[in-house]
PDB file of N, CA and C in Angstrom:
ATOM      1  N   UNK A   1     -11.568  40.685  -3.864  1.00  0.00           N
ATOM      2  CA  UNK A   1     -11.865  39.352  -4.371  1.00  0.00           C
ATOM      3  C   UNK A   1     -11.747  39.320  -5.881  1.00  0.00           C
ATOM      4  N   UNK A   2     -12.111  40.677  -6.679  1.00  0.00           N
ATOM      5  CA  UNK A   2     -12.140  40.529  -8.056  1.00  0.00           C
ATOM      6  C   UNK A   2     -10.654  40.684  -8.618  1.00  0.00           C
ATOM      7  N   UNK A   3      -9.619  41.294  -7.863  1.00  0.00           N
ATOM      8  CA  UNK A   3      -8.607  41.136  -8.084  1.00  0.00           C
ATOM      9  C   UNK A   3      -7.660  39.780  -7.775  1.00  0.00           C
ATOM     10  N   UNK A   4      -8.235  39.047  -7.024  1.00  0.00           N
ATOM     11  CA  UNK A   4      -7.818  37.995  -6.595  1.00  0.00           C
ATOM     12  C   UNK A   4      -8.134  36.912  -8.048  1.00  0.00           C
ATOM     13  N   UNK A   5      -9.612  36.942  -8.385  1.00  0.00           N
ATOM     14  CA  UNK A   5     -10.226  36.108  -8.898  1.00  0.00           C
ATOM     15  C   UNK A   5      -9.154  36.182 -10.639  1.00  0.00           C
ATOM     16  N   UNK A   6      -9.020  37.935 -10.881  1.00  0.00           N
ATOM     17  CA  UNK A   6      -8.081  38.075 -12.034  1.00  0.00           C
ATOM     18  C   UNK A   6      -6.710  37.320 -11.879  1.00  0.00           C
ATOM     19  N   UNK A   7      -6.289  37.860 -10.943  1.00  0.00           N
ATOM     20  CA  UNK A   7      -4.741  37.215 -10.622  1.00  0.00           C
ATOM     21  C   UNK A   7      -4.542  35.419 -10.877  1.00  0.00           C
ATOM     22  N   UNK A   8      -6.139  34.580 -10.535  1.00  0.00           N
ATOM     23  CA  UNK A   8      -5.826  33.216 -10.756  1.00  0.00           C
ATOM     24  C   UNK A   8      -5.661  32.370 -11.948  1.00  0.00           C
ATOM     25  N   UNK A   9      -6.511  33.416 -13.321  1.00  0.00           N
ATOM     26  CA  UNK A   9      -6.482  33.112 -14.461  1.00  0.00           C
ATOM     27  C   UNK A   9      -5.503  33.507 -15.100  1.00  0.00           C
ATOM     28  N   UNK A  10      -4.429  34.649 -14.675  1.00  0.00           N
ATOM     29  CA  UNK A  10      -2.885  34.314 -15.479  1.00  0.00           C
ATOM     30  C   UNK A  10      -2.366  33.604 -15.263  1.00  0.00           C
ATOM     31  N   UNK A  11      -1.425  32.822 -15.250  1.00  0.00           N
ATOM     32  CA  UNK A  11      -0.373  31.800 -15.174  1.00  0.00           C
ATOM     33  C   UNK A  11       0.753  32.483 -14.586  1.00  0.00           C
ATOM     34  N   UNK A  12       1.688  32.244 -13.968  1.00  0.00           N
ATOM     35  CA  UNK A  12       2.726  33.199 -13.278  1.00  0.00           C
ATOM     36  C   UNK A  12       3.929  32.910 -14.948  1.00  0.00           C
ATOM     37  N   UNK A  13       4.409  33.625 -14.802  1.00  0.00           N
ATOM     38  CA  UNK A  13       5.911  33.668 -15.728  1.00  0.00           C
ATOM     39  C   UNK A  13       6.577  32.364 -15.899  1.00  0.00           C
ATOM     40  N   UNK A  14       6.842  31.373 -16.625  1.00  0.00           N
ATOM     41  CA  UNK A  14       7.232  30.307 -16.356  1.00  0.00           C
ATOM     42  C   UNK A  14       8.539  29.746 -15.720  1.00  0.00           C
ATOM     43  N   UNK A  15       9.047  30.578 -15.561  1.00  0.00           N
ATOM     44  CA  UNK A  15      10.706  30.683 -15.123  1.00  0.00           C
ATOM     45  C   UNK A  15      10.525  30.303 -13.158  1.00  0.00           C
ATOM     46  N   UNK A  16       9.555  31.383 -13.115  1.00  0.00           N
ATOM     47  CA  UNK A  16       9.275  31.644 -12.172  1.00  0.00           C
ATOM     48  C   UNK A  16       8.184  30.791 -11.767  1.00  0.00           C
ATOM     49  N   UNK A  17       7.286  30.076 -12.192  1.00  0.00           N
ATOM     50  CA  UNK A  17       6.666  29.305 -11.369  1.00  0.00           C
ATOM     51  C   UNK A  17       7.565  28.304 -11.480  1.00  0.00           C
ATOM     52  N   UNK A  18       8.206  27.606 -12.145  1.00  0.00           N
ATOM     53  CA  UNK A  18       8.511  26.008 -12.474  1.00  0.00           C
ATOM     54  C   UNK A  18       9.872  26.422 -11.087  1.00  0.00           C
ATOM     55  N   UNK A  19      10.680  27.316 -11.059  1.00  0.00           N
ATOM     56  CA  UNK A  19      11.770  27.447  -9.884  1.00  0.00           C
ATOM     57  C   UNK A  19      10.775  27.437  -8.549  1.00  0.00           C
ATOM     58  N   UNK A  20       9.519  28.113  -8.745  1.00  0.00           N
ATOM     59  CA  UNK A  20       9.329  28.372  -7.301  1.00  0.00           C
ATOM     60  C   UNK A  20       8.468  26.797  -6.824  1.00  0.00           C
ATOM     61  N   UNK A  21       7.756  25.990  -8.313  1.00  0.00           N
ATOM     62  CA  UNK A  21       7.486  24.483  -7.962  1.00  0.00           C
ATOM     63  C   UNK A  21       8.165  23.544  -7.693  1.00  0.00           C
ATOM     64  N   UNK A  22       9.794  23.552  -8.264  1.00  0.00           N
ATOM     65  CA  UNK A  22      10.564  22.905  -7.726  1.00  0.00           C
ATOM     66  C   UNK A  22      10.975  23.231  -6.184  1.00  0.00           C
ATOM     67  N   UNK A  23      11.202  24.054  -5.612  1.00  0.00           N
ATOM     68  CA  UNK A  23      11.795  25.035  -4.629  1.00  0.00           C
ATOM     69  C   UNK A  23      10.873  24.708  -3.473  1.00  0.00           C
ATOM     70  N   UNK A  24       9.135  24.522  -4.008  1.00  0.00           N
ATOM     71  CA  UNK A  24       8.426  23.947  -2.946  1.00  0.00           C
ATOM     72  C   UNK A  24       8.501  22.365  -2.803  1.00  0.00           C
ATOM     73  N   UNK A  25       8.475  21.979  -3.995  1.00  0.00           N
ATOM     74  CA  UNK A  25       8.277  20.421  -4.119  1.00  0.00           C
ATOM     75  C   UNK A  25       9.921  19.841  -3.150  1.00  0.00           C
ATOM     76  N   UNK A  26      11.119  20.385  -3.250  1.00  0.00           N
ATOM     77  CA  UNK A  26      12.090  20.046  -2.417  1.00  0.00           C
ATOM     78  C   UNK A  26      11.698  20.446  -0.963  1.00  0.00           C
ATOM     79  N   UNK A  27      11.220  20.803  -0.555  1.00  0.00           N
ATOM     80  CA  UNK A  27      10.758  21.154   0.896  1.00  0.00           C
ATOM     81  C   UNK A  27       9.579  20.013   1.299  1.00  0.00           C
ATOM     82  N   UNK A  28       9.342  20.100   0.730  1.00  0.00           N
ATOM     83  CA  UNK A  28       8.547  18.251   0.713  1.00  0.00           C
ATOM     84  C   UNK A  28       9.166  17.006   0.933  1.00  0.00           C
ATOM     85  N   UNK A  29      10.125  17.448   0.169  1.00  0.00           N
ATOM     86  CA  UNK A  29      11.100  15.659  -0.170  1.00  0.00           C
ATOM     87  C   UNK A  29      12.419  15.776   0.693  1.00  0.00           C
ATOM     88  N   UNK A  30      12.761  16.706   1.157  1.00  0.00           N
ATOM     89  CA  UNK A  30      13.957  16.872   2.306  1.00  0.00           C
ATOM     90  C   UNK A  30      13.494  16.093   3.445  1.00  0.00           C
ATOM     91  N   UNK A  31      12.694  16.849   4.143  1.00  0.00           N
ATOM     92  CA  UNK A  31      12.044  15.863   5.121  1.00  0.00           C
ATOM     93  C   UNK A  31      12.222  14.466   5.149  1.00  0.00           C
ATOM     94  N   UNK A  32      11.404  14.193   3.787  1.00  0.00           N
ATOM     95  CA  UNK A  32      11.268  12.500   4.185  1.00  0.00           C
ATOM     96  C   UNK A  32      12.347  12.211   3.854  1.00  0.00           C
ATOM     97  N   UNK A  33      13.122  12.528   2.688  1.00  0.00           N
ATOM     98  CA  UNK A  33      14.316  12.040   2.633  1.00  0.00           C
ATOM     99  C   UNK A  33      15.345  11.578   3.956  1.00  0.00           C
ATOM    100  N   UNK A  34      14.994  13.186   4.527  1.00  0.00           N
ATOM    101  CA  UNK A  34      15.919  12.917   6.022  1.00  0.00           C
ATOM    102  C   UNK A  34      15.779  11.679   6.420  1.00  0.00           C
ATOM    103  N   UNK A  35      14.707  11.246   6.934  1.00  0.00           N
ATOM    104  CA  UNK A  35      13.848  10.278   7.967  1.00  0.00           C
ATOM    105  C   UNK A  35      14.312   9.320   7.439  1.00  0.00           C
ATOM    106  N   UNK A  36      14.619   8.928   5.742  1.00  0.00           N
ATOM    107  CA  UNK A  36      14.648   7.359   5.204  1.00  0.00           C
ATOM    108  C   UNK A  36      16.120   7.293   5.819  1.00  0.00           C
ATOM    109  N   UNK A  37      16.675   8.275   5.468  1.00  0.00           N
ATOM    110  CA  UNK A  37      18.247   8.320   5.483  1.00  0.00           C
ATOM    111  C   UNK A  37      19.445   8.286   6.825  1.00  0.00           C
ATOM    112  N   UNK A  38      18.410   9.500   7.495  1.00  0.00           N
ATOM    113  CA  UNK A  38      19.337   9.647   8.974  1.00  0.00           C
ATOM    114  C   UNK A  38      19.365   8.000   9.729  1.00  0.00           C
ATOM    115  N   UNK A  39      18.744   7.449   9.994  1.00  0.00           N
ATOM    116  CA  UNK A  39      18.694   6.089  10.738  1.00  0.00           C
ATOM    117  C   UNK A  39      20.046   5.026  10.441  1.00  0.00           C
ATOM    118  N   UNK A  40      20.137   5.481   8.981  1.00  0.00           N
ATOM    119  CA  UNK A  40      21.364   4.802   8.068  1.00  0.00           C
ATOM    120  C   UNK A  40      22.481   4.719   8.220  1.00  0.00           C
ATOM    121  N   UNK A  41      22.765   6.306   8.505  1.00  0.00           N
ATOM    122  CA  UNK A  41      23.981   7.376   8.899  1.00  0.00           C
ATOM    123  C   UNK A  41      24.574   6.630  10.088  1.00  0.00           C
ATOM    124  N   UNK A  42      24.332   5.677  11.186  1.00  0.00           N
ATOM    125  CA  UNK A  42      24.949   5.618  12.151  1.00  0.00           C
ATOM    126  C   UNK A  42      25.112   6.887  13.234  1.00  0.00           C
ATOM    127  N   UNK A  43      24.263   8.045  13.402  1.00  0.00           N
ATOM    128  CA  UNK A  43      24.513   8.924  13.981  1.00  0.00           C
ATOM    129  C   UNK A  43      24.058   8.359  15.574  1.00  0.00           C
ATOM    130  N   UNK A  44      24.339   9.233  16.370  1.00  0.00           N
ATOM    131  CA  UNK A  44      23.502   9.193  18.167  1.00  0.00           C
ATOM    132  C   UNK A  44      22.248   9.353  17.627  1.00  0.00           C
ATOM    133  N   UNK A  45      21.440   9.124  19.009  1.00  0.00           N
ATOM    134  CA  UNK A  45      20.270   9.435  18.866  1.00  0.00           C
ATOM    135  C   UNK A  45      19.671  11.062  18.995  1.00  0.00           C
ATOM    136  N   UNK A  46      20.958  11.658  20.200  1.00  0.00           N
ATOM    137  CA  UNK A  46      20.353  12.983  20.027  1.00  0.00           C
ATOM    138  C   UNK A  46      21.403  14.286  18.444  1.00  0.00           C
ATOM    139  N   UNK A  47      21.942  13.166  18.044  1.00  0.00           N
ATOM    140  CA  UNK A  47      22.696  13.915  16.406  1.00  0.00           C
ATOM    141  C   UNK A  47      21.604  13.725  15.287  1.00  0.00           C
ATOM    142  N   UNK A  48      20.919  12.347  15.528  1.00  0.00           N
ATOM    143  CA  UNK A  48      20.174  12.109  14.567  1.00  0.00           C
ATOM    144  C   UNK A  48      18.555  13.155  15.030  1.00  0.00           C
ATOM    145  N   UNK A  49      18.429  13.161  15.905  1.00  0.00           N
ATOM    146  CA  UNK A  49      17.455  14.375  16.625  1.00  0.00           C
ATOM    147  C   UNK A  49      17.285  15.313  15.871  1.00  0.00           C
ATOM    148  N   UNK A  50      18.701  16.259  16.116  1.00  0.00           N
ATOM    149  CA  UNK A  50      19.043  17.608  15.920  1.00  0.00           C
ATOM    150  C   UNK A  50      19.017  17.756  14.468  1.00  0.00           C
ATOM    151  N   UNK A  51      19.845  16.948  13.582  1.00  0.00           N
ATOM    152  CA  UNK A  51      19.998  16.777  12.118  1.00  0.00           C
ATOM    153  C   UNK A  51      18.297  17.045  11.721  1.00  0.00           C
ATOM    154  N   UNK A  52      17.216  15.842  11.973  1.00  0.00           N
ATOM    155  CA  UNK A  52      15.600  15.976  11.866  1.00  0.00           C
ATOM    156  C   UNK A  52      15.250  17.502  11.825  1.00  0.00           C
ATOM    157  N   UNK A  53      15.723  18.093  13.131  1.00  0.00           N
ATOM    158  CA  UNK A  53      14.943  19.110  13.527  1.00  0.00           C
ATOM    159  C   UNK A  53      15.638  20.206  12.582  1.00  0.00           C
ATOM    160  N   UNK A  54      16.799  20.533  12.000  1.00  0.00           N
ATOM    161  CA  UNK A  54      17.150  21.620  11.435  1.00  0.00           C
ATOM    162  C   UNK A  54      16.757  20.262  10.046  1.00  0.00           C
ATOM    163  N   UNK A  55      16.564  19.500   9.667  1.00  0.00           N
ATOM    164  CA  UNK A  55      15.975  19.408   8.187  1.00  0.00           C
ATOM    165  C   UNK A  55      14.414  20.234   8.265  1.00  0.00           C
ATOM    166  N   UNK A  56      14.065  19.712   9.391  1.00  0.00           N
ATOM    167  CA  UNK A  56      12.528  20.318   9.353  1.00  0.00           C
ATOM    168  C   UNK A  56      12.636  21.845   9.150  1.00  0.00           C
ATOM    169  N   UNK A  57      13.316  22.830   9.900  1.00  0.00           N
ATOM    170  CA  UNK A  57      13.368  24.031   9.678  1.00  0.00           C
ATOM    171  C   UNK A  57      13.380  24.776   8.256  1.00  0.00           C
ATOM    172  N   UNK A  58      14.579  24.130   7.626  1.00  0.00           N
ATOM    173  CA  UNK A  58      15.412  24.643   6.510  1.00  0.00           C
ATOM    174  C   UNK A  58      13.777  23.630   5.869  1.00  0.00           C
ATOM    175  N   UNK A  59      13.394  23.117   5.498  1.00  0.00           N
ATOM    176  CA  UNK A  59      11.716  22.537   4.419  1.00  0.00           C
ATOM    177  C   UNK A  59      10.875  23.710   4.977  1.00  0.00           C
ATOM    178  N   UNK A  60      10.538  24.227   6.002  1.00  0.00           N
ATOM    179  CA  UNK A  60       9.954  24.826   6.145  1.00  0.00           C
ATOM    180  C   UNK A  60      10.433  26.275   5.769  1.00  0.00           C
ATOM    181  N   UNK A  61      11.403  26.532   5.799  1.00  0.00           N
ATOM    182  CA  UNK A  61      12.001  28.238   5.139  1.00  0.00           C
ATOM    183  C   UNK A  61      11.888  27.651   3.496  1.00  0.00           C
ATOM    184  N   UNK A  62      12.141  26.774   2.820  1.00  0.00           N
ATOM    185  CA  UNK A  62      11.939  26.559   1.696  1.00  0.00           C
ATOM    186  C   UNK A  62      10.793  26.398   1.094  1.00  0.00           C
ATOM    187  N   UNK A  63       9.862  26.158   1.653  1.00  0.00           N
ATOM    188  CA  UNK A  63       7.872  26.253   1.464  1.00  0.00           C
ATOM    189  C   UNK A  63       7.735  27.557   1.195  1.00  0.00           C
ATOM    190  N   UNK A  64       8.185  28.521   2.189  1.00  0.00           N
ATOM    191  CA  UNK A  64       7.961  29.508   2.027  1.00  0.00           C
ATOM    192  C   UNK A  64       8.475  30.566   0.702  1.00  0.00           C
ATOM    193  N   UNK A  65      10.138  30.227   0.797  1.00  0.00           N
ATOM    194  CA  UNK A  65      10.659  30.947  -0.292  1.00  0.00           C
ATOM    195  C   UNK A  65      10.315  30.483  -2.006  1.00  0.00           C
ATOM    196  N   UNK A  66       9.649  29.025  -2.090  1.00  0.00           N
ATOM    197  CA  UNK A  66       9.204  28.606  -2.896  1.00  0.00           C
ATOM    198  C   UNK A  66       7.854  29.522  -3.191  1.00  0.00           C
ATOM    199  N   UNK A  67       7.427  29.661  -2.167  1.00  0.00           N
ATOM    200  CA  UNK A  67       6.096  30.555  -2.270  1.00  0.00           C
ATOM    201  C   UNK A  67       6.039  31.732  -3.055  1.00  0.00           C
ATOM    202  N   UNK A  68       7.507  32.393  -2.325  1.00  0.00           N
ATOM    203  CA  UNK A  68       7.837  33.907  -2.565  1.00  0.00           C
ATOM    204  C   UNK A  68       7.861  34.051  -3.834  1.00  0.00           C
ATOM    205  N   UNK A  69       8.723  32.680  -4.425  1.00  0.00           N
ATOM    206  CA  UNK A  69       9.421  32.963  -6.033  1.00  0.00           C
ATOM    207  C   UNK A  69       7.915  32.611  -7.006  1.00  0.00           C
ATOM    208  N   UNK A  70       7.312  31.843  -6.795  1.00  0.00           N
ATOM    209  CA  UNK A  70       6.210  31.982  -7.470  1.00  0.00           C
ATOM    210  C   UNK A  70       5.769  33.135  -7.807  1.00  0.00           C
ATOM    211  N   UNK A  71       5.526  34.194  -6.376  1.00  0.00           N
ATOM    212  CA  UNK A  71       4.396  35.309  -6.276  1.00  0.00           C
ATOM    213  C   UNK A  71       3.075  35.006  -6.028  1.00  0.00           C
ATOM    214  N   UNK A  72       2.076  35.641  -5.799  1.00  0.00           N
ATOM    215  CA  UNK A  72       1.089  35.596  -5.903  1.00  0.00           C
ATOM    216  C   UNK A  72      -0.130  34.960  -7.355  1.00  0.00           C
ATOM    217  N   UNK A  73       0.623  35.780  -8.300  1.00  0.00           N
ATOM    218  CA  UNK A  73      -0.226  35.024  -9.670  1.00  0.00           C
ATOM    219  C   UNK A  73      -0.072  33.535  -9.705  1.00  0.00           C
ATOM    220  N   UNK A  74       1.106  33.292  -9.596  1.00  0.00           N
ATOM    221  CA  UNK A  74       1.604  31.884  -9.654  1.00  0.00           C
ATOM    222  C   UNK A  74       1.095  30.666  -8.604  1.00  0.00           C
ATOM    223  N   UNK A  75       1.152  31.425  -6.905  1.00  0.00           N
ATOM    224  CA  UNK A  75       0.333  30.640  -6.385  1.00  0.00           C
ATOM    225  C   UNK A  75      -1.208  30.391  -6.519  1.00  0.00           C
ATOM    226  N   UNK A  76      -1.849  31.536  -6.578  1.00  0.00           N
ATOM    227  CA  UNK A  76      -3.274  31.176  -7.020  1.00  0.00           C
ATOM    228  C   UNK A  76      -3.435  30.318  -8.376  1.00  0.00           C
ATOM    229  N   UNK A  77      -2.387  30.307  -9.042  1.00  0.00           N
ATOM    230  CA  UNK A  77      -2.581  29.290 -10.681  1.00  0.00           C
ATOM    231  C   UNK A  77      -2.620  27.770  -9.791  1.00  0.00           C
ATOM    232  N   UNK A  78      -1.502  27.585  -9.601  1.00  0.00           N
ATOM    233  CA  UNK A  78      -0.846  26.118  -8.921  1.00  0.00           C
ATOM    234  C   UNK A  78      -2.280  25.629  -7.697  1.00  0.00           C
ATOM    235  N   UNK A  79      -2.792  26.971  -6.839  1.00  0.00           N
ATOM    236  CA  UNK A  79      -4.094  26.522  -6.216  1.00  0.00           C
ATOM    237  C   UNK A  79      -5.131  25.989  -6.791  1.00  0.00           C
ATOM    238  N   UNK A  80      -5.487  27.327  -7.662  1.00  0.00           N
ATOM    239  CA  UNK A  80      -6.372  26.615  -8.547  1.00  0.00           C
ATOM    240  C   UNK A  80      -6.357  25.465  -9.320  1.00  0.00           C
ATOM    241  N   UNK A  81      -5.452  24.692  -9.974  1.00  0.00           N
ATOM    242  CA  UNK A  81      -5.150  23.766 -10.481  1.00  0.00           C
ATOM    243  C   UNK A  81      -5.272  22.727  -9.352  1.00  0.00           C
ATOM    244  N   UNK A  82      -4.724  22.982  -8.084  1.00  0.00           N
ATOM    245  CA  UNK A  82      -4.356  21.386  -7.205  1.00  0.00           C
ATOM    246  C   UNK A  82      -6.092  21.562  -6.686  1.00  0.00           C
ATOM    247  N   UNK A  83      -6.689  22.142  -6.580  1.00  0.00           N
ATOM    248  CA  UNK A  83      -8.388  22.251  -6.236  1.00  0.00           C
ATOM    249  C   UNK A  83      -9.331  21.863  -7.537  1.00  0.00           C
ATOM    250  N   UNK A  84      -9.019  22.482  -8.680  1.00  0.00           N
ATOM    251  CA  UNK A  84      -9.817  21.634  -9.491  1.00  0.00           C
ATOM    252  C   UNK A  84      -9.693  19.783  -9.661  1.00  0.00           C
ATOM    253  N   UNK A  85      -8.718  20.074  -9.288  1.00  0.00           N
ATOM    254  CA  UNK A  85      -7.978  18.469  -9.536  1.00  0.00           C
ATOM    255  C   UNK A  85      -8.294  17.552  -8.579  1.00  0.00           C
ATOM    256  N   UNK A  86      -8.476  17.527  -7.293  1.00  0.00           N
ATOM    257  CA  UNK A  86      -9.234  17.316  -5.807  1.00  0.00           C
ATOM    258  C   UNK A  86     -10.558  17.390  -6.186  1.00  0.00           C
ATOM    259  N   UNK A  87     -11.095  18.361  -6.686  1.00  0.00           N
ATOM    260  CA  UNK A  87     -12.480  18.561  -6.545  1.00  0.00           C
ATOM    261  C   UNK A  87     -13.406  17.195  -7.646  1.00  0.00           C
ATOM    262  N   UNK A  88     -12.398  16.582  -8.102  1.00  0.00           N
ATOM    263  CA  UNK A  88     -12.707  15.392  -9.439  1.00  0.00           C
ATOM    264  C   UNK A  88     -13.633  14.390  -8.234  1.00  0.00           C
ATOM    265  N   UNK A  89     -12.483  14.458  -6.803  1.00  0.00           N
ATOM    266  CA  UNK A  89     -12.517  13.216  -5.994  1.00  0.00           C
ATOM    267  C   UNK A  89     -13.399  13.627  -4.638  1.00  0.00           C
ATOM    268  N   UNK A  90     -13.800  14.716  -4.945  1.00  0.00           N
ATOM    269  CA  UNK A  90     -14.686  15.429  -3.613  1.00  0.00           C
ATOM    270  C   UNK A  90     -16.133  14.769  -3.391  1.00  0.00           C
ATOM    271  N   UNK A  91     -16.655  14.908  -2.071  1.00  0.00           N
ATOM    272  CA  UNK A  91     -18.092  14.406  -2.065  1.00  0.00           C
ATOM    273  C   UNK A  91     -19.367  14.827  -3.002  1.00  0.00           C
ATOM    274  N   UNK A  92     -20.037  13.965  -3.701  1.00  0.00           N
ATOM    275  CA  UNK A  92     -21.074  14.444  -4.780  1.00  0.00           C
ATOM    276  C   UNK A  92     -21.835  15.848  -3.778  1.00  0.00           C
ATOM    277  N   UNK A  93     -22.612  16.620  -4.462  1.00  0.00           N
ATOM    278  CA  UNK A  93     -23.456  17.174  -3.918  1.00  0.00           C
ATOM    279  C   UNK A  93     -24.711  16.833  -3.282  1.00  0.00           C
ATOM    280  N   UNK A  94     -25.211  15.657  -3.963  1.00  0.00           N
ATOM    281  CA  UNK A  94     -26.298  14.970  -3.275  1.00  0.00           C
ATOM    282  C   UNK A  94     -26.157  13.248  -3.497  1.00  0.00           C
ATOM    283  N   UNK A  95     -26.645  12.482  -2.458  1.00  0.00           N
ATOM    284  CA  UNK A  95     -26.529  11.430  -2.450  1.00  0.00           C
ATOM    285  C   UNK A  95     -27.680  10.924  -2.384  1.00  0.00           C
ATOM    286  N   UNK A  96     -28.147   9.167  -2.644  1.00  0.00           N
ATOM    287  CA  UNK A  96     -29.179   8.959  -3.237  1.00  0.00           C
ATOM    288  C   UNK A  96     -29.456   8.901  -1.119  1.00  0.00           C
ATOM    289  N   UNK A  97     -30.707   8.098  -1.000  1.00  0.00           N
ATOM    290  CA  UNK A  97     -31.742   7.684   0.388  1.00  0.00           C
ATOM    291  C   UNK A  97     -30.826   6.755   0.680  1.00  0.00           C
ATOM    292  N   UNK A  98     -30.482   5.569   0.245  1.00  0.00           N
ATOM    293  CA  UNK A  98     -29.822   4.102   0.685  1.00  0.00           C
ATOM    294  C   UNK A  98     -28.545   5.002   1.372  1.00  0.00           C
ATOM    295  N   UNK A  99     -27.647   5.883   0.832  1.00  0.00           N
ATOM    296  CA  UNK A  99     -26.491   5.738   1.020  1.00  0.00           C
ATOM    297  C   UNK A  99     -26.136   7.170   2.326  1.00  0.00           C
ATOM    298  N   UNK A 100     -27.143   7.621   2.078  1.00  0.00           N
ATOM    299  CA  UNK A 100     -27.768   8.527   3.012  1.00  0.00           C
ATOM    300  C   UNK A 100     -28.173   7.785   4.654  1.00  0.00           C
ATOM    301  N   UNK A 101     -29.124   6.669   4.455  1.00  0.00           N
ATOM    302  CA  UNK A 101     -29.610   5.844   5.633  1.00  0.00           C
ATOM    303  C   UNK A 101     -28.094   4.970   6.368  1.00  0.00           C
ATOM    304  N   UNK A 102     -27.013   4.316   5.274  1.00  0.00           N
ATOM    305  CA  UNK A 102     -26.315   3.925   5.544  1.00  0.00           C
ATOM    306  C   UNK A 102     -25.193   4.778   6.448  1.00  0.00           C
ATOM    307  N   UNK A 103     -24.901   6.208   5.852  1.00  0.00           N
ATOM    308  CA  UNK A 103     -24.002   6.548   6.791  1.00  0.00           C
ATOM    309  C   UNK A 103     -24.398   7.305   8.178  1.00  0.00           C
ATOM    310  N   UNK A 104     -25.726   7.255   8.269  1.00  0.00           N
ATOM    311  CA  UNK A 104     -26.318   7.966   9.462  1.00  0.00           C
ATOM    312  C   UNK A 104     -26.093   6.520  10.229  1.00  0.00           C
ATOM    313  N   UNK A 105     -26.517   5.164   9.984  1.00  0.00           N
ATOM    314  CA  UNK A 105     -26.533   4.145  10.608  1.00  0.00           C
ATOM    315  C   UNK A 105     -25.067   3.556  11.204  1.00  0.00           C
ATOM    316  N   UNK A 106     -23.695   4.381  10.093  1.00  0.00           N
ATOM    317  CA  UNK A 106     -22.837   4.087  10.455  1.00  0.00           C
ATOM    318  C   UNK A 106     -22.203   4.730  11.557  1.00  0.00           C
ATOM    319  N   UNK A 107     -22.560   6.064  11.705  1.00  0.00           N
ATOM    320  CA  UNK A 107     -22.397   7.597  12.475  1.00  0.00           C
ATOM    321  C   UNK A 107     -23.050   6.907  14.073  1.00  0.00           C
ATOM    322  N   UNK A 108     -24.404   6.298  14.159  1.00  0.00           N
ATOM    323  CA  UNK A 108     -25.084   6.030  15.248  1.00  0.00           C
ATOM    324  C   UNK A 108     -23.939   4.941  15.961  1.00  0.00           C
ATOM    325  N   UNK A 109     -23.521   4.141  14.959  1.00  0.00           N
ATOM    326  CA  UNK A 109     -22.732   2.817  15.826  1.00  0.00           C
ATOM    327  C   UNK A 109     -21.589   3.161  15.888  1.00  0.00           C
ATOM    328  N   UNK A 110     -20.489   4.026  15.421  1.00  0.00           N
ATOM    329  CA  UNK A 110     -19.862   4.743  15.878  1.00  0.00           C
ATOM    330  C   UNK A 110     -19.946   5.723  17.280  1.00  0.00           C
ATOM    331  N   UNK A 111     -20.658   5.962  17.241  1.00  0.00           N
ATOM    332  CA  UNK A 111     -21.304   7.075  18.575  1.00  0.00           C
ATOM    333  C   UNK A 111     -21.078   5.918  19.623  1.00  0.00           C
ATOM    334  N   UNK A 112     -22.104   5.004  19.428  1.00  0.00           N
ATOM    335  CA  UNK A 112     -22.696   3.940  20.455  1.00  0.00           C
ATOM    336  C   UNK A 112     -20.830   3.824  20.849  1.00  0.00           C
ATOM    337  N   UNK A 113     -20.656   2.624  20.216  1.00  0.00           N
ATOM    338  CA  UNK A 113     -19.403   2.191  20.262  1.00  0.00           C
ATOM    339  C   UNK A 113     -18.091   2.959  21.166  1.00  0.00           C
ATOM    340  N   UNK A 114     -18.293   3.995  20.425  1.00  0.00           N
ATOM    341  CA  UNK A 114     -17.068   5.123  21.292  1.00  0.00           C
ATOM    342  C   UNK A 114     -17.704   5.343  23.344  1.00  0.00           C
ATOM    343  N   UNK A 115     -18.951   5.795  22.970  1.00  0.00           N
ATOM    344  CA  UNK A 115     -19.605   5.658  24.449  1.00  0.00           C
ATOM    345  C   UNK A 115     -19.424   4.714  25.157  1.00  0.00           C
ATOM    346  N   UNK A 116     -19.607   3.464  24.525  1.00  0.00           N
ATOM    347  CA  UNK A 116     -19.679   2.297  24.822  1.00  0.00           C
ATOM    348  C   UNK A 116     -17.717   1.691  25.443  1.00  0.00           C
ATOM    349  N   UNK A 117     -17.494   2.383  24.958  1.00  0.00           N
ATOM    350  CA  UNK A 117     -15.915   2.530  25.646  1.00  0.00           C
ATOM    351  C   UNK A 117     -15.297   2.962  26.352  1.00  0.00           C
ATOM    352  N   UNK A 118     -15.681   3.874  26.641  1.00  0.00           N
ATOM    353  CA  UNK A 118     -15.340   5.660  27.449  1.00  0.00           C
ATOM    354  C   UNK A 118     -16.037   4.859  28.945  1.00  0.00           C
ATOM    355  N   UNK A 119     -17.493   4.679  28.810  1.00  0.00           N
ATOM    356  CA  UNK A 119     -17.539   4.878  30.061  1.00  0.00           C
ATOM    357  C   UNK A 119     -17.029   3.306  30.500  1.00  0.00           C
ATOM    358  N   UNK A 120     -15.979   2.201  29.993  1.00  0.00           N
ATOM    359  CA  UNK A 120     -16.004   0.724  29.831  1.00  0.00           C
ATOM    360  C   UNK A 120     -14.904   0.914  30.994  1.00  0.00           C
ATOM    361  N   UNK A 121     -13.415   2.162  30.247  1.00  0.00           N
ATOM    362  CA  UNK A 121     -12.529   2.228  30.757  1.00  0.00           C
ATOM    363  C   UNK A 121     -11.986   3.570  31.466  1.00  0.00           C
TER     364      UNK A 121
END
């Protein structure tokens, strides 16, 4: 863990993180790209299928090799950073009584409700 914890406070090499952030960030945007695009193409339905399914593959070998080129220092930097950054928007640690009473009250009629369905249909 203490080697872990060292490894998050260097920064990876910059060459090497910014290739391996682009490298992930395109494995992101292939995908959807596909999806906006293939429909466009005029392909079949099972061309436009197959095309989806090897975009999905090839984003997913690219997550990974994006990973690789980072390394390790580099991913724990980029973690740490996308978690501090989340953690701005995370649940407080304590909440006041009102807002406390409110979501238990919301949790109960939820419950009800879902029961209240299940056994309807």
């Amino acid at each position: 863990m203490n080697q872990e914890a060292s490894a998050a406070e260097q920064p990876a090499p910059n060459w090497r993180l910014r290739t391996g952030v682009g490298v992930f960030l395109l494995s992101v945007i292939l995908p959807v790209a596909g999806l906006v695009a293939l429909p466009r193409l005029g392909l079949s339905g099972a061309m436009t299928a197959t095309v989806s399914g090897a975009l999905l593959l090839v984003a997913e070998a690219l997550g990974v090799v994006g990973v690789a080129i980072m390394g390790k220092p580099g991913y724990l930097y980029i973690k740490r950073r996308v978690f501090a950054f989340l953690k701005q928007y995370g649940p407080p640690k304590e909440v006041s009584r009102l807002r406390y009473n409110i979501l238990v009250e919301k949790s109960e009629v939820c419950t009800t409700s879902l029961l209240t369905f299940r056994s309807n249909h």
